[in-house]
Protein backbone atom coordinates (compact mmCIF):
# COMPACT_ATOMS: atom_id res chain seq x y z
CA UNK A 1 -7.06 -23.71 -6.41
CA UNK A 2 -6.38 -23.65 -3.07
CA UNK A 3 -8.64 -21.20 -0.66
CA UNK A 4 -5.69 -18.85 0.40
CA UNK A 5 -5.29 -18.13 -3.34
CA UNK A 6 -8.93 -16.67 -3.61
CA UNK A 7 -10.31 -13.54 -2.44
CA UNK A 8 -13.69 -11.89 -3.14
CA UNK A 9 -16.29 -10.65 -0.79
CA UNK A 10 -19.05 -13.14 -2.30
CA UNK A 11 -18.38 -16.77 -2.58
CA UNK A 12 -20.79 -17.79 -4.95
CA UNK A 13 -18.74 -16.49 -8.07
CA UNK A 14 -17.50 -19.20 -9.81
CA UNK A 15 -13.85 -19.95 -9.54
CA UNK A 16 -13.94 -20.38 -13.90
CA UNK A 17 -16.02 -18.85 -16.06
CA UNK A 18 -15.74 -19.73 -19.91
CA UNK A 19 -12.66 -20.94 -19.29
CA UNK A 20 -10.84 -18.38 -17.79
CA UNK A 21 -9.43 -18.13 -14.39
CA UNK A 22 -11.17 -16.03 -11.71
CA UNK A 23 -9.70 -14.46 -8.54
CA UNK A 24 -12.22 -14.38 -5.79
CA UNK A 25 -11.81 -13.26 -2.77
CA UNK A 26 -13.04 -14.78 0.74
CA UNK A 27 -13.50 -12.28 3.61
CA UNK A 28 -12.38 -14.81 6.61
CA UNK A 29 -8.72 -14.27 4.81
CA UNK A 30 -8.39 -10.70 4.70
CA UNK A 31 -6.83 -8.95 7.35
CA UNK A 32 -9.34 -7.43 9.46
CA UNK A 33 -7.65 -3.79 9.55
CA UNK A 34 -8.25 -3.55 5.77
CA UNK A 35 -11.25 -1.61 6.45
CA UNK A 36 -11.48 -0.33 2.76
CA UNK A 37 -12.85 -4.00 2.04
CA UNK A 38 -14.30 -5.17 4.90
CA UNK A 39 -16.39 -1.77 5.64
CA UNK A 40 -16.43 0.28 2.03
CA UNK A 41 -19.38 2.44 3.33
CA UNK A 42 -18.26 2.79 7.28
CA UNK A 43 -16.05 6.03 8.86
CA UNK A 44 -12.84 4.28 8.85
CA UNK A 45 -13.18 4.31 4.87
CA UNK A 46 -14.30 7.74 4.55
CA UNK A 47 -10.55 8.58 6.60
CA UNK A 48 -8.47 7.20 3.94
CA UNK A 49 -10.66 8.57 0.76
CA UNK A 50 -10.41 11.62 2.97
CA UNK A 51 -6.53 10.86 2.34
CA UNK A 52 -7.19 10.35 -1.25
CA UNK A 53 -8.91 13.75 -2.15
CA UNK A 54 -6.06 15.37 -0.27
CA UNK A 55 -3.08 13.51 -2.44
CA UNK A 56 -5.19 14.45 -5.76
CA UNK A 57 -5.37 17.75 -4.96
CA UNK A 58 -1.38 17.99 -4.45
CA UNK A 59 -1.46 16.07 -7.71
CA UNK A 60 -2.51 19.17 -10.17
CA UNK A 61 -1.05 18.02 -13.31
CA UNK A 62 -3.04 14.37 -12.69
CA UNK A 63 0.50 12.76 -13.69
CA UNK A 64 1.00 9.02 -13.01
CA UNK A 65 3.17 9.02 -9.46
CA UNK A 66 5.27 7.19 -7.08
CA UNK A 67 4.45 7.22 -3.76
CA UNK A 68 6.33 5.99 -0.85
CA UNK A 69 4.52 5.08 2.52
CA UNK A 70 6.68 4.85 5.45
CA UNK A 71 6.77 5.53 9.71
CA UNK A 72 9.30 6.33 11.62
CA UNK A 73 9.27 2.68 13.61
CA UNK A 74 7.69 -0.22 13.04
CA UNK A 75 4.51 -1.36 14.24
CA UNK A 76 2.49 2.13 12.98
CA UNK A 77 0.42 0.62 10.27
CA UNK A 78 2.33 1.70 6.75
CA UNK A 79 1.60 -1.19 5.37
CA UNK A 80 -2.19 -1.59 6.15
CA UNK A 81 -2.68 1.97 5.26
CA UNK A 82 -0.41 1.26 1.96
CA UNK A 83 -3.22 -1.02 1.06
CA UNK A 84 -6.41 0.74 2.44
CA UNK A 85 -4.89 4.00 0.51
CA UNK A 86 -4.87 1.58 -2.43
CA UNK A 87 -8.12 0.16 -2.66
CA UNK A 88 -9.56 3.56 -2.53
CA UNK A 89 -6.87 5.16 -5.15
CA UNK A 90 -8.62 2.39 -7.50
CA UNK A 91 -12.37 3.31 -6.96
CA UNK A 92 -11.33 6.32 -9.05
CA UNK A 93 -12.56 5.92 -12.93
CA UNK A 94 -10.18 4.80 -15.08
CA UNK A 95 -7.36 4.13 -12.32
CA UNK A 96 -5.06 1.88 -12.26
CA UNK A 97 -3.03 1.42 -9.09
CA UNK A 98 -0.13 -0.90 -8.20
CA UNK A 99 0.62 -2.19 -4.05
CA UNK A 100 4.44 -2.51 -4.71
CA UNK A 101 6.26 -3.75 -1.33
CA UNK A 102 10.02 -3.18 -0.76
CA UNK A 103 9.80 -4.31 3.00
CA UNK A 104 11.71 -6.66 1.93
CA UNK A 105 12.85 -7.95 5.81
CA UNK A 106 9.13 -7.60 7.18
CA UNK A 107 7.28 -8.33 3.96
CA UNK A 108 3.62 -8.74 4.69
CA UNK A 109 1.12 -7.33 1.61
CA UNK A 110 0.16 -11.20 0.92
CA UNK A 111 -0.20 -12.03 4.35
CA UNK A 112 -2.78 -8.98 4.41
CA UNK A 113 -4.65 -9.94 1.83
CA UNK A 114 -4.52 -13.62 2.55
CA UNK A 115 -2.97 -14.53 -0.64
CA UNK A 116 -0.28 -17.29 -1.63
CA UNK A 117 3.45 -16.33 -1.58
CA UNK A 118 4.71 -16.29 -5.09
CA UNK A 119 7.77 -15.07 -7.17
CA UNK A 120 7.74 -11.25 -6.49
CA UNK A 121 10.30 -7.81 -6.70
CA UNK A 122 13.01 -9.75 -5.28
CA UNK A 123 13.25 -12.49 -8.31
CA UNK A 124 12.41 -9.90 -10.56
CA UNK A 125 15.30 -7.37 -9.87
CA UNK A 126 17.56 -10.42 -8.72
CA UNK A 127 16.59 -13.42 -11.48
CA UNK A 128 15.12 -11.26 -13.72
CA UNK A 129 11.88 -12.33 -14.65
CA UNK A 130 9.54 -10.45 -16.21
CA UNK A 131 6.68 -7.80 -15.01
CA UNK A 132 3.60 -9.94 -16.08
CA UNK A 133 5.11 -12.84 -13.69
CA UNK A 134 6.06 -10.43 -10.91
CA UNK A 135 2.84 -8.55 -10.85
CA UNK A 136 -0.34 -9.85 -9.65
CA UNK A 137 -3.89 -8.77 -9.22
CA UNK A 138 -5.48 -8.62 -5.62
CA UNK A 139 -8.14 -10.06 -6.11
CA UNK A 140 -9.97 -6.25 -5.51
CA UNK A 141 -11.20 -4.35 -8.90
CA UNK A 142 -7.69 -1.93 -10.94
CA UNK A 143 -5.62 -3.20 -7.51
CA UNK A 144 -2.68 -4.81 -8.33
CA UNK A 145 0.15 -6.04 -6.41
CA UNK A 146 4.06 -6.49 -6.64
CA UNK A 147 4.82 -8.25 -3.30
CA UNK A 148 8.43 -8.80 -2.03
CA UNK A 149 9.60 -12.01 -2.72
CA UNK A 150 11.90 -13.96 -1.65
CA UNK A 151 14.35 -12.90 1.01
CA UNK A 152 17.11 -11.50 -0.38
CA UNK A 153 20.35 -11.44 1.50
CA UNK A 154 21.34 -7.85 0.63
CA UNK A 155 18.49 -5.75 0.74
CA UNK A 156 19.88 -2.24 0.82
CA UNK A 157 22.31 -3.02 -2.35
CA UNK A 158 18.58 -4.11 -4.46
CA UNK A 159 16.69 -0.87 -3.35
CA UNK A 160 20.06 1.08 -3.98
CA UNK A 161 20.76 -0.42 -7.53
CA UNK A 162 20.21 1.51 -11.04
CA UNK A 163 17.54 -1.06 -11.43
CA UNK A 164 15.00 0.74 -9.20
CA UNK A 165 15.00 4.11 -11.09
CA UNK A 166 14.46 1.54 -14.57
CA UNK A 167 11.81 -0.34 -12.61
CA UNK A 168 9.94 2.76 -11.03
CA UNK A 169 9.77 4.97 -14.49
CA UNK A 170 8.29 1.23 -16.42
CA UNK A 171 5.20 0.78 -13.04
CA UNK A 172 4.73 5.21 -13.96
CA UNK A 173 3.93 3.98 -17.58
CA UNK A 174 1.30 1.00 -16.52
CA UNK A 175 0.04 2.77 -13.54
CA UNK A 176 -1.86 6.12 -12.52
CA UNK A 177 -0.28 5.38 -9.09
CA UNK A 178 2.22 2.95 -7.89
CA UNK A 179 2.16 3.20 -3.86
CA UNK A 180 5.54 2.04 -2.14
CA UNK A 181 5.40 0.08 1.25
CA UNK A 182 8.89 0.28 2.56
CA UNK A 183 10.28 -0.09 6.09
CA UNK A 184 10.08 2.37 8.60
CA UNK A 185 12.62 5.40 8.27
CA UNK A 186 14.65 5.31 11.42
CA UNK A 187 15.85 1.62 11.49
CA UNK A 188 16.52 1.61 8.08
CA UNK A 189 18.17 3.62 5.15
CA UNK A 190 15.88 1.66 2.57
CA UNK A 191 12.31 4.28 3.04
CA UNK A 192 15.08 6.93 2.24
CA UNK A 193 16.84 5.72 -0.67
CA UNK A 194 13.45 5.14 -2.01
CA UNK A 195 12.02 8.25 -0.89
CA UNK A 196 14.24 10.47 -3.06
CA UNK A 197 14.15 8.35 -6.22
CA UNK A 198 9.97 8.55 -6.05
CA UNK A 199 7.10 11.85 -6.14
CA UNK A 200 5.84 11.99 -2.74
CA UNK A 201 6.52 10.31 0.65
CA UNK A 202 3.58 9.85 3.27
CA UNK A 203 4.51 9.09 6.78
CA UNK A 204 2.54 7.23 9.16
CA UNK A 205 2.26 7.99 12.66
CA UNK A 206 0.69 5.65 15.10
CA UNK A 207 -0.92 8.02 17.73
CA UNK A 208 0.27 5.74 20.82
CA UNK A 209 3.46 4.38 19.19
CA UNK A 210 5.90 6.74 18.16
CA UNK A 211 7.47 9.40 20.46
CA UNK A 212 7.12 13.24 19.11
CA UNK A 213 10.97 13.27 18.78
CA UNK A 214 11.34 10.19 16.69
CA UNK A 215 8.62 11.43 14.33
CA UNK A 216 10.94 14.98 14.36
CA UNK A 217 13.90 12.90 13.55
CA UNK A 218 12.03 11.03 10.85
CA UNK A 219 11.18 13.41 8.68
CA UNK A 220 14.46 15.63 9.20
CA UNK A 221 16.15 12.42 7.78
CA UNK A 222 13.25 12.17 5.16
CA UNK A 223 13.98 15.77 4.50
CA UNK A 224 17.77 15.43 4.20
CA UNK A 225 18.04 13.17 1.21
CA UNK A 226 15.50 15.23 -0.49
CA UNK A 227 11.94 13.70 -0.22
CA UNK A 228 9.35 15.49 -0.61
CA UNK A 229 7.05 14.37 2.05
CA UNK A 230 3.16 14.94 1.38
CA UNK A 231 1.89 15.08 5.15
CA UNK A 232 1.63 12.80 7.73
CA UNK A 233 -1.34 10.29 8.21
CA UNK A 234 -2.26 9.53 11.91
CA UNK A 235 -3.57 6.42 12.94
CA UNK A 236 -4.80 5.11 15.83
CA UNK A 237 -7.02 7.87 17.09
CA UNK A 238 -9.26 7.09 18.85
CA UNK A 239 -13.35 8.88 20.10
CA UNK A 240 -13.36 10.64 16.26
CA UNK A 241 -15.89 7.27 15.48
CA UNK A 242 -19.65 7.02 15.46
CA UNK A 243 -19.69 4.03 17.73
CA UNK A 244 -18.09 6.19 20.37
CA UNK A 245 -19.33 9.49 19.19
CA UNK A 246 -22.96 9.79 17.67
CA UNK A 247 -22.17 13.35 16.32
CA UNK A 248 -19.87 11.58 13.78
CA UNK A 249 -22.69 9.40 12.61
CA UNK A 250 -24.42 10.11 9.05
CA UNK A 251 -27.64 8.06 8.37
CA UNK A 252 -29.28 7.91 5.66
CA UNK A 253 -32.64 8.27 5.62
CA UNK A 254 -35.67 6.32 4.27
């Protein structure tokens, strides 16, 4: 198997074991800003489990839910938070969580994670082949991934088709939580289509990217085709960290 195909943070686990296939995954792969695996104990961890505790709490009835993650323009980090949200979502017991991109123009969940581009959402709304092919595990414990595909030539008409509403209600019955990475919301109608088929919409705002008025206009047009958008996660702040702040530091002690 070749090494972009495996991802673990040891290296010594065996590739087989008893004959059946392993996934393993190798650090040097995985993006760097997917601090949930690289740094599982640091402060940029504790921000998005921080963002965690504060979607389960809006989640009272602990239903299995949608959730789309989109910014206003691209370049704000929706999809590395998509999957630093997700590795945390599946540290919870008995959690099963599902990565699904529909970037399908910018796709980049298996470029993240340093894994192999395979048959994805594309051939399986488009050729139809089935979930099990479609879906894939991360390599990263309950974390599984539906990347993008191919590139379709008509985008919009796939996240616009009946399909979708089939698609999202079968990932609800498989899943506790099925995140959405989707493109950013003013460029593209796609994040709203999406948006008001799905339970909750998160919008990410890079601190030093996106102007206050195209984060207004963002979620007025989240807003006007019904989304019901969660909050807004900020990234890219910068002095709340104990390497430039010791107050934020929490040692533990002998």
């Amino acid at each position: 198997m070749p090494e972009q195909e495996l991802m673990k943070r040891k290296t010594d686990i065996p590739a087989e074991e008893d004959g059946l296939q392993m996934l393993v995954v190798v650090d040097r792969v995985v993006d760097p800003y997917l601090v949930c695996f690289h740094e599982p104990t640091g402060f940029r961890a504790e921000q998005f489990r921080g963002l965690r505790n504060k979607l389960l709490v809006l989640n009272t009835d602990q239903a299995a839910k949608t959730l789309v993650v989109t910014s206003a323009i691209q370049g704000e980090g929706k999809s590395t938070t998509t999957l630093n949200l997700g590795i945390v979502m599946a540290e919870l017991e008995d959690h099963q969580v599902l990565v699904a991109e529909f970037d399908f123009r910018r796709p980049s969940i298996e470029r993240l994670l340093g894994l192999n581009p395979e048959p994805g959402l594309v051939e399986l709304l488009h050729d139809g082949i089935g979930l099990e092919r479609a879906i894939r595990p991360s390599g990263i414990p309950n974390l599984d991934i539906l990347a993008a595909g191919a590139r379709p030539s008509n985008p919009s008409e796939l996240i616009a088709s009946r399909r979708i509403d089939e698609l999202l209600g079968e990932l609800k019955e498989q899943y506790h939580y099925v995140l959405l990475d989707t493109p950013p919301v003013l460029p593209i109608t796609d994040a709203g289509i999406l948006s008001a088929k799905c339970d909750g919409t998160l919008l990410v705002v890079g601190l030093e990217r996106a102007p206050r008025r195209m984060v207004r206009e963002a979620i007025a047009t989240l807003e006007d085709v019904g989304a019901i958008l969660l909050g807004t996660f900020v990234t890219g702040v910068r002095g709340a960290d104990p390497a430039a702040d010791e107050r934020y530091r929490y040692v533990e002690s002998d």
